[in-house]
N, C-alpha and C. Protein backbone atom coordinates (compact mmCIF):
# COMPACT_ATOMS: atom_id res chain seq x y z
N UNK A 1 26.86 -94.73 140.11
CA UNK A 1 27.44 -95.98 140.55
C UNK A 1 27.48 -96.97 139.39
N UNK A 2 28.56 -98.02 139.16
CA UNK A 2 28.63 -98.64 138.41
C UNK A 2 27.60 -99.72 138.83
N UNK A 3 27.96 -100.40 139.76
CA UNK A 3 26.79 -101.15 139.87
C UNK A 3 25.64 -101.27 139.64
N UNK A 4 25.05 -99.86 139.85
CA UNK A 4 24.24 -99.34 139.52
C UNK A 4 23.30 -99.36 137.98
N UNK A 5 23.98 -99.14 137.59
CA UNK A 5 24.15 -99.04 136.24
C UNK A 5 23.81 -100.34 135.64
N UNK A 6 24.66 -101.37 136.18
CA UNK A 6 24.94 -102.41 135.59
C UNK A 6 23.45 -103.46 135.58
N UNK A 7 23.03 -102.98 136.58
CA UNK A 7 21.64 -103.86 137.36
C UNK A 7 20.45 -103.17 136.43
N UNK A 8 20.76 -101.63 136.05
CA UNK A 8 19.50 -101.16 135.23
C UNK A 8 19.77 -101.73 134.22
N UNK A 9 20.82 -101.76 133.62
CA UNK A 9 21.03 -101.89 132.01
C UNK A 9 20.61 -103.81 131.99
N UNK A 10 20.41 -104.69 133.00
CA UNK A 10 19.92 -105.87 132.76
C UNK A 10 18.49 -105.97 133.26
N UNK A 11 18.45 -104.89 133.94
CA UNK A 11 16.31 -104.74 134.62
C UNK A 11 15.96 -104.00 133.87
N UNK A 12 16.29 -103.59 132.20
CA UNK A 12 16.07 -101.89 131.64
C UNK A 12 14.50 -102.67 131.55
N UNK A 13 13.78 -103.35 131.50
CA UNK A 13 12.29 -103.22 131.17
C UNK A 13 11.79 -103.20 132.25
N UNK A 14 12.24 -102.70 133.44
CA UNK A 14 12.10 -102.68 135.14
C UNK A 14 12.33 -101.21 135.44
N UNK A 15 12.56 -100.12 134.35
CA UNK A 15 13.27 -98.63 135.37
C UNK A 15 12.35 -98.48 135.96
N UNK A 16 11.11 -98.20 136.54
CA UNK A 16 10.48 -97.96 137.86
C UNK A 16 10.59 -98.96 139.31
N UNK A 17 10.95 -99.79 138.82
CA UNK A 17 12.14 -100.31 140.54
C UNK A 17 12.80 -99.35 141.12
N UNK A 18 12.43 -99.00 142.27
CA UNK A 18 13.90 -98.47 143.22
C UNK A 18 14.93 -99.67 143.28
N UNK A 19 16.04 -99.26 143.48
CA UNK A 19 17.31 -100.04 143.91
C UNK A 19 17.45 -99.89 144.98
N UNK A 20 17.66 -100.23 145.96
CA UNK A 20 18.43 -99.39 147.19
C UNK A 20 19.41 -100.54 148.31
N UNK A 21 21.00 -99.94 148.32
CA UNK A 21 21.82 -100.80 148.44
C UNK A 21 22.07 -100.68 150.04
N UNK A 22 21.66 -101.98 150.44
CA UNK A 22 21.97 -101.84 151.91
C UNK A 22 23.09 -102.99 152.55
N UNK A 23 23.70 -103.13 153.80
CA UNK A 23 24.10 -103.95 154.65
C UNK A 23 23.59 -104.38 155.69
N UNK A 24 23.39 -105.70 155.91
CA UNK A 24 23.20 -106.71 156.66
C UNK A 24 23.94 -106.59 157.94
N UNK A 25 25.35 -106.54 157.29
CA UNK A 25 26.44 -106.50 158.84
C UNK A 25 26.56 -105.44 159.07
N UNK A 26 26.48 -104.34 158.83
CA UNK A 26 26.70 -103.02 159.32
C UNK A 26 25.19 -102.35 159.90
N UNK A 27 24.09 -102.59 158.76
CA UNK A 27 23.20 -102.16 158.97
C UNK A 27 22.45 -100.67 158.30
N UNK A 28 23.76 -100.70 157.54
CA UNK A 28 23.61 -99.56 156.95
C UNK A 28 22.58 -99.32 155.83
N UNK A 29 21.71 -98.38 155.66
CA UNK A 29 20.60 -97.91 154.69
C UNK A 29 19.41 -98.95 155.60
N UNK A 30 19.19 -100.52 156.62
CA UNK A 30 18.36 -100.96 156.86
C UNK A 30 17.03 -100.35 157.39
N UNK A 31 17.22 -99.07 157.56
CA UNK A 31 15.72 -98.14 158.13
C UNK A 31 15.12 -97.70 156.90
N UNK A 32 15.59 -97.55 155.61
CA UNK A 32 15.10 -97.33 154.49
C UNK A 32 14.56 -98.30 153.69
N UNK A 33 13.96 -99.80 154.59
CA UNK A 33 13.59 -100.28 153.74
C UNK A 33 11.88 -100.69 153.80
N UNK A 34 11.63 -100.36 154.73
CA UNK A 34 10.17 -100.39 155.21
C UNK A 34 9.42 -98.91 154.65
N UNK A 35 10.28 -97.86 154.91
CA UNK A 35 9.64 -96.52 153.99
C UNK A 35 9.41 -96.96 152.73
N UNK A 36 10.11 -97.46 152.21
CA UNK A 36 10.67 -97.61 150.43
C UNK A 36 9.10 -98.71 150.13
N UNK A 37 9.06 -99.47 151.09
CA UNK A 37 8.20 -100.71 150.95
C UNK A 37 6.27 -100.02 150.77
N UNK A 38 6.39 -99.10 152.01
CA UNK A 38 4.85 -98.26 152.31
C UNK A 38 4.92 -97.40 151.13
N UNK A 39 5.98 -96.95 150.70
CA UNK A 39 5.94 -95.89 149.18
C UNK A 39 5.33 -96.76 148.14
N UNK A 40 6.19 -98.06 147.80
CA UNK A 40 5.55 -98.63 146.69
C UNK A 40 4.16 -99.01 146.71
N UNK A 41 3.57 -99.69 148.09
CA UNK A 41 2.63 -100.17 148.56
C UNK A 41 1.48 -98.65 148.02
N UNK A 42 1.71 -97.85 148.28
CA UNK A 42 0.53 -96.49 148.63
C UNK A 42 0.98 -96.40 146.96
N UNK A 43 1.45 -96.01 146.03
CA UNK A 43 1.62 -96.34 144.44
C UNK A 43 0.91 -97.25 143.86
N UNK A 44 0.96 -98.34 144.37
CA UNK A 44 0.15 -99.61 144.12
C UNK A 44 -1.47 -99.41 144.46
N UNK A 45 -1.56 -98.46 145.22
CA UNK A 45 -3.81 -98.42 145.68
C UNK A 45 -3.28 -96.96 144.78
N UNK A 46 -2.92 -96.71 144.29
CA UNK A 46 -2.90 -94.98 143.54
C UNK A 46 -4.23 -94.87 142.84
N UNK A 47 -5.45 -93.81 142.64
CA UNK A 47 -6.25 -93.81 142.07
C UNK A 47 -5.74 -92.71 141.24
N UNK A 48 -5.95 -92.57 139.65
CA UNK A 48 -5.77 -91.23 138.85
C UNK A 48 -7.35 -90.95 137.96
N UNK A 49 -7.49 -89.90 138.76
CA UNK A 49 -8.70 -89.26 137.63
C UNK A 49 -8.64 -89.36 136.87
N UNK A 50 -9.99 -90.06 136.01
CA UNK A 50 -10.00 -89.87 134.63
C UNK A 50 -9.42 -88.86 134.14
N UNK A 51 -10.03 -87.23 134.62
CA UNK A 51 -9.36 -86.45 133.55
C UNK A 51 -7.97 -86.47 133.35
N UNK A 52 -7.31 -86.79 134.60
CA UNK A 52 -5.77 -86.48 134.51
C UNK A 52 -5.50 -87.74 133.68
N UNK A 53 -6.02 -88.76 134.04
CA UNK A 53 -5.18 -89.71 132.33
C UNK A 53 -5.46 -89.34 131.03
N UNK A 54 -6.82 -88.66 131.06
CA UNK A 54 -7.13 -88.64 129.93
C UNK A 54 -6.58 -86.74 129.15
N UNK A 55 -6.12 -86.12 129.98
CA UNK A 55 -4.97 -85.29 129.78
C UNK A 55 -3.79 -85.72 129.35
N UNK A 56 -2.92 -86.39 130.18
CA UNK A 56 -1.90 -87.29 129.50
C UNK A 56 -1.89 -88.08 128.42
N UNK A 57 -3.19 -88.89 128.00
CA UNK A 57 -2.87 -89.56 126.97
C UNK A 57 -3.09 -88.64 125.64
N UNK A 58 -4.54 -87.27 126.22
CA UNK A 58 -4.13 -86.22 124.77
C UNK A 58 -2.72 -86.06 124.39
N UNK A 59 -2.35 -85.32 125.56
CA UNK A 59 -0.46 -85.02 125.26
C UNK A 59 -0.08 -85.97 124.54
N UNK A 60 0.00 -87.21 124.87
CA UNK A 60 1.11 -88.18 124.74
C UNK A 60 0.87 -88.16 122.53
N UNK A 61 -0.37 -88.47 122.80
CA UNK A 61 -0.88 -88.08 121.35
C UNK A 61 -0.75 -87.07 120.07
N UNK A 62 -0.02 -86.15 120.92
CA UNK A 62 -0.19 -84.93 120.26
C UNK A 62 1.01 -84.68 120.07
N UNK A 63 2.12 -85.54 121.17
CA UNK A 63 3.89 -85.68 121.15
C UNK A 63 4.03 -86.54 119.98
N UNK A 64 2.98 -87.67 119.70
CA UNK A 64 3.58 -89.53 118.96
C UNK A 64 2.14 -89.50 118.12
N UNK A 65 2.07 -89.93 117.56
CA UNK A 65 0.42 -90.32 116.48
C UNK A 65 1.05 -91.53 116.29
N UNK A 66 0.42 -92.94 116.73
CA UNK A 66 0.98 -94.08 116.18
C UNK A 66 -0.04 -94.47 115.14
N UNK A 67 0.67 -94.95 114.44
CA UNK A 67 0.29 -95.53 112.99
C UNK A 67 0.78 -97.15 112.78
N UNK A 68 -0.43 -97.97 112.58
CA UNK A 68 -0.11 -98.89 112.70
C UNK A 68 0.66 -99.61 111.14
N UNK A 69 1.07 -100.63 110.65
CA UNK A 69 2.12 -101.21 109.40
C UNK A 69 0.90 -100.79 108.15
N UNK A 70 -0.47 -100.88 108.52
CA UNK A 70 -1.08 -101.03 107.20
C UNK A 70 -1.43 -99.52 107.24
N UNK A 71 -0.74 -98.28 107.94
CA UNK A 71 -1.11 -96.72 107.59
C UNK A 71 -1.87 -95.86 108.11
N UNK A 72 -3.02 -97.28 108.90
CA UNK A 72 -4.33 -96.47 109.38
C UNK A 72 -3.56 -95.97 110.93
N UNK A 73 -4.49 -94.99 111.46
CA UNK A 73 -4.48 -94.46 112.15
C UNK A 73 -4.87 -95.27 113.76
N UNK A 74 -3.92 -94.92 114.80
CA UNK A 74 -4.45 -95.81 115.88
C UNK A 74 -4.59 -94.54 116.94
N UNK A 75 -5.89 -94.52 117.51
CA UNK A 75 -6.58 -93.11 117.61
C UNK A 75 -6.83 -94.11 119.33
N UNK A 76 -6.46 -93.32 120.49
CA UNK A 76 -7.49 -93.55 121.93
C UNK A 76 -8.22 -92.20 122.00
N UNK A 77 -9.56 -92.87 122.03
CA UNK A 77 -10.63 -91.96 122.32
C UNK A 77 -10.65 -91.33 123.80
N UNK A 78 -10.27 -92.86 124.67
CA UNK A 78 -10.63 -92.01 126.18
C UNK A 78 -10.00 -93.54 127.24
N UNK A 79 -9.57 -92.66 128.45
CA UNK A 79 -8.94 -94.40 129.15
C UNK A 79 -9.41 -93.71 130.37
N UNK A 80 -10.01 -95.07 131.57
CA UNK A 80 -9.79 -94.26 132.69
C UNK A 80 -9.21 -95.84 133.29
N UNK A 81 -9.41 -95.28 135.07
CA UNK A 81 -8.82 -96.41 135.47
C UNK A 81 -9.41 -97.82 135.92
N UNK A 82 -9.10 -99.09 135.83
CA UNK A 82 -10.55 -99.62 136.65
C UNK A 82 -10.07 -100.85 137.17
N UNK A 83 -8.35 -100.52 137.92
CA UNK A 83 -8.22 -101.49 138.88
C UNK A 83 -7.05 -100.48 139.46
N UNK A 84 -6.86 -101.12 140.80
CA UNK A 84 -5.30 -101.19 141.53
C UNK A 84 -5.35 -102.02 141.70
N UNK A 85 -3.67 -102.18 142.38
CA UNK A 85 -2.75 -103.45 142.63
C UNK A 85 -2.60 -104.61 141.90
N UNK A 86 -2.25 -104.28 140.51
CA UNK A 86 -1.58 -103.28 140.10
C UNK A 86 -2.02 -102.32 139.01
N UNK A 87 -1.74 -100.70 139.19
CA UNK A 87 -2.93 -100.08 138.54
C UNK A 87 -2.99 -100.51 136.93
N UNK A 88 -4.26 -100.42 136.64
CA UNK A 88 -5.15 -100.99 135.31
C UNK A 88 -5.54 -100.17 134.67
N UNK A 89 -5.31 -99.63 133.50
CA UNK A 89 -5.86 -98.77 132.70
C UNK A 89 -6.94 -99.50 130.87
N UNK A 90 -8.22 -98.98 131.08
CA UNK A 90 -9.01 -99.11 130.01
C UNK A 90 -8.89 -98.15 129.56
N UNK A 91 -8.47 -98.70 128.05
CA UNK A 91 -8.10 -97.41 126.82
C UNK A 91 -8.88 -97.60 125.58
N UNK A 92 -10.07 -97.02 125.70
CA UNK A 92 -11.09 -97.06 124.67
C UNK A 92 -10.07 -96.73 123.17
N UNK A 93 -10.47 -97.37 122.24
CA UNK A 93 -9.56 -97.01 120.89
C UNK A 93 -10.50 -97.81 119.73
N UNK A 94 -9.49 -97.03 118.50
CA UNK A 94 -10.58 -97.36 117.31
C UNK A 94 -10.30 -98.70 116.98
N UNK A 95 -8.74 -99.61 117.24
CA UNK A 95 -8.62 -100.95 116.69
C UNK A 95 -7.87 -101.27 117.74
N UNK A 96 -7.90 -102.34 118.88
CA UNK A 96 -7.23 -102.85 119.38
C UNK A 96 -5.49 -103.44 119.46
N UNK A 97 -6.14 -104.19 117.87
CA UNK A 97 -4.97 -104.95 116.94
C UNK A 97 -4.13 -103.66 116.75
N UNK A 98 -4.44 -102.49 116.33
CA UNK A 98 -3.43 -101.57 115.54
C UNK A 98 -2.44 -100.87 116.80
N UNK A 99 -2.52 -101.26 118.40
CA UNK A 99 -1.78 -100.88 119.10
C UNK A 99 -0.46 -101.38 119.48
N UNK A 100 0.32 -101.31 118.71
CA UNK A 100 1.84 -101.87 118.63
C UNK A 100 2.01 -101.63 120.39
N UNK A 101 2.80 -102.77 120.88
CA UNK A 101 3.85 -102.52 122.01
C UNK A 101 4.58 -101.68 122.38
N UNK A 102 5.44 -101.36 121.34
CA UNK A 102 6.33 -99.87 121.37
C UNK A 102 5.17 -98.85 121.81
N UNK A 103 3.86 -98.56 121.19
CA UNK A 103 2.78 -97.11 121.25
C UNK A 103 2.79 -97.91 122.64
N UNK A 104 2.51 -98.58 122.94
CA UNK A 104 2.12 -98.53 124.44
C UNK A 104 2.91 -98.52 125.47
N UNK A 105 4.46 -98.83 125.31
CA UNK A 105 4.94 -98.74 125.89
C UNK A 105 5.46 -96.80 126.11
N UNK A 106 5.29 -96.30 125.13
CA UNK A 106 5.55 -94.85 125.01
C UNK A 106 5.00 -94.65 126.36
N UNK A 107 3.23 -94.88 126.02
CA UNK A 107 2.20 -94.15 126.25
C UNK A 107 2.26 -94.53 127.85
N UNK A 108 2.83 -95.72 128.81
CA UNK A 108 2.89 -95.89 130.15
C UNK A 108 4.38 -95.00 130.72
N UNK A 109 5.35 -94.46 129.41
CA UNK A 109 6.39 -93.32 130.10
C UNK A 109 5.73 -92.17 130.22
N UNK A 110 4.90 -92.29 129.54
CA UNK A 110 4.16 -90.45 129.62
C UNK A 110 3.02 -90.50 130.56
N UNK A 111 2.83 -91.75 131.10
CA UNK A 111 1.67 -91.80 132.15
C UNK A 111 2.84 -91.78 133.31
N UNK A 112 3.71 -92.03 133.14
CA UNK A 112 4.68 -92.07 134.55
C UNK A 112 5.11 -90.60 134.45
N UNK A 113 5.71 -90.12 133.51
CA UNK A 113 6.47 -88.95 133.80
C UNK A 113 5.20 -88.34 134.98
N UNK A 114 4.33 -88.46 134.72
CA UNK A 114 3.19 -87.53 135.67
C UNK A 114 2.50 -88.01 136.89
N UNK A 115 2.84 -89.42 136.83
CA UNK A 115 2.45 -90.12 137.83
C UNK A 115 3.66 -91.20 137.79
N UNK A 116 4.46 -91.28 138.46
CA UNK A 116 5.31 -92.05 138.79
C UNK A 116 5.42 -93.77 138.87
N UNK A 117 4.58 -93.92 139.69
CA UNK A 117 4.20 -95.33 140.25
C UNK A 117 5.27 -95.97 140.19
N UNK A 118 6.18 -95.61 141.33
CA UNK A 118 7.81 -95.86 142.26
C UNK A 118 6.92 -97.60 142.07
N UNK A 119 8.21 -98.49 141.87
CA UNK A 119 8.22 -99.58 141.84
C UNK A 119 6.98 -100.73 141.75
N UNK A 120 5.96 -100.67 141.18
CA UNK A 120 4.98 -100.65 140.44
C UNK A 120 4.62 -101.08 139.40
N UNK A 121 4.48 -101.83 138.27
CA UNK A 121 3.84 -102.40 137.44
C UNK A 121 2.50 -100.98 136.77
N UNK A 122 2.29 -100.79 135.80
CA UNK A 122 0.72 -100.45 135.35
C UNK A 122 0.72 -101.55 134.01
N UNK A 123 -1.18 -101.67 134.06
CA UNK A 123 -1.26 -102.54 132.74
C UNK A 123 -2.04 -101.58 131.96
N UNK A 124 -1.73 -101.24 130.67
CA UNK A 124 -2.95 -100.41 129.93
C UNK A 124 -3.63 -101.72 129.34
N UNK A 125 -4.87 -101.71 128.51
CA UNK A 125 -6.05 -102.79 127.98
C UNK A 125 -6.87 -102.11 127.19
N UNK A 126 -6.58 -102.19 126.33
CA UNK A 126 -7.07 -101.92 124.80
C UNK A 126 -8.71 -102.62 124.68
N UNK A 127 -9.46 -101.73 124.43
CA UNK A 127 -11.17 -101.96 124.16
C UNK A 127 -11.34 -100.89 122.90
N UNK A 128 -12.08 -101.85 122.11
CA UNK A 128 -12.41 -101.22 120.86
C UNK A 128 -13.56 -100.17 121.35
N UNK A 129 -13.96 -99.31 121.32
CA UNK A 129 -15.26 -98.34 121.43
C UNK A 129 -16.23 -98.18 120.45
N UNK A 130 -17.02 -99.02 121.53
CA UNK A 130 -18.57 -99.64 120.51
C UNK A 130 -19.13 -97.91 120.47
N UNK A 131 -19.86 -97.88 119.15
CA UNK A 131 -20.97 -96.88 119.07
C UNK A 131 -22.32 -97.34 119.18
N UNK A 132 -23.16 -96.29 119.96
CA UNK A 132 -23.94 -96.66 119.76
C UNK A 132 -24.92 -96.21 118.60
N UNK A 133 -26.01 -97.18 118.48
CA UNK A 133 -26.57 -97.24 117.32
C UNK A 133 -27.67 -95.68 117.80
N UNK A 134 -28.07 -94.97 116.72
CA UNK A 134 -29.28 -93.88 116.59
C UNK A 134 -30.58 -94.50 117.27
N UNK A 135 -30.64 -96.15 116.61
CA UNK A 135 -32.01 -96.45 117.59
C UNK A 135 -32.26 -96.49 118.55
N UNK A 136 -30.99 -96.72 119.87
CA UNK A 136 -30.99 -96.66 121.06
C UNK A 136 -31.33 -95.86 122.19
């Protein structure tokens, strides 16, 4: 659909929106909008196992190595989840600063390709990963 089209290409930082085109006076598609509503809603409490993010973000890693302007290496050690509505991801990493927008924005298509989250928001949140000390 052109329309179609036209609405992504001005929501493009929105493609996990459904669209869905209905009528008022006819009534037509209006039973599809309360399903569409409980879909996003049940996406929105979504819990994902650690391991399964932390599967995906190996992959995603092993597809992209981001490198931040000064060369070094921007490495996630480990992310799990630690909110819904809207889901929240902690992504343990070696420099906060060195996570460009673009790496993260990669890294929430490759968390969708596998988990969707239909009309939905996710936030990833960058935490440096303290070591601990030998004396401890």
């Amino acid at each position: 659909m052109e329309f179609e089209r036209e609405i992504r290409q001005q929501l493009n930082f929105l493609p996990y929106i459904p669209i869905l085109f209905l009528s008022a006076l006819s009534g037509q598609r209006v039973q599809q909008v309360l399903p569409l509503v409980k879909q996003v809603q049940q996406e929105r409490l979504r819990k994902v196992p650690t391991s399964l993010l932390n599967r995906i973000l190996i992959n995603a890693q092993d597809i992209h190595q981001s490198t931040a302007g000064t060369g070094k290496p921007f490495r996630i050690y480990y992310g799990t989840q630690v909110k819904t509505e809207p889901p929240t991801f902690l992504l343990y990493c070696n420099d906060p600063a060195l996570g460009h927008f673009t790496y993260l924005r990669f890294l929430e298509n490759q968390i969708r390709k596998e988990i969707p989250f239909t009309g939905t928001p996710i936030h990833l949140v960058l935490k440096k990963r303290e070591r601990k000390s030998s004396e401890d």
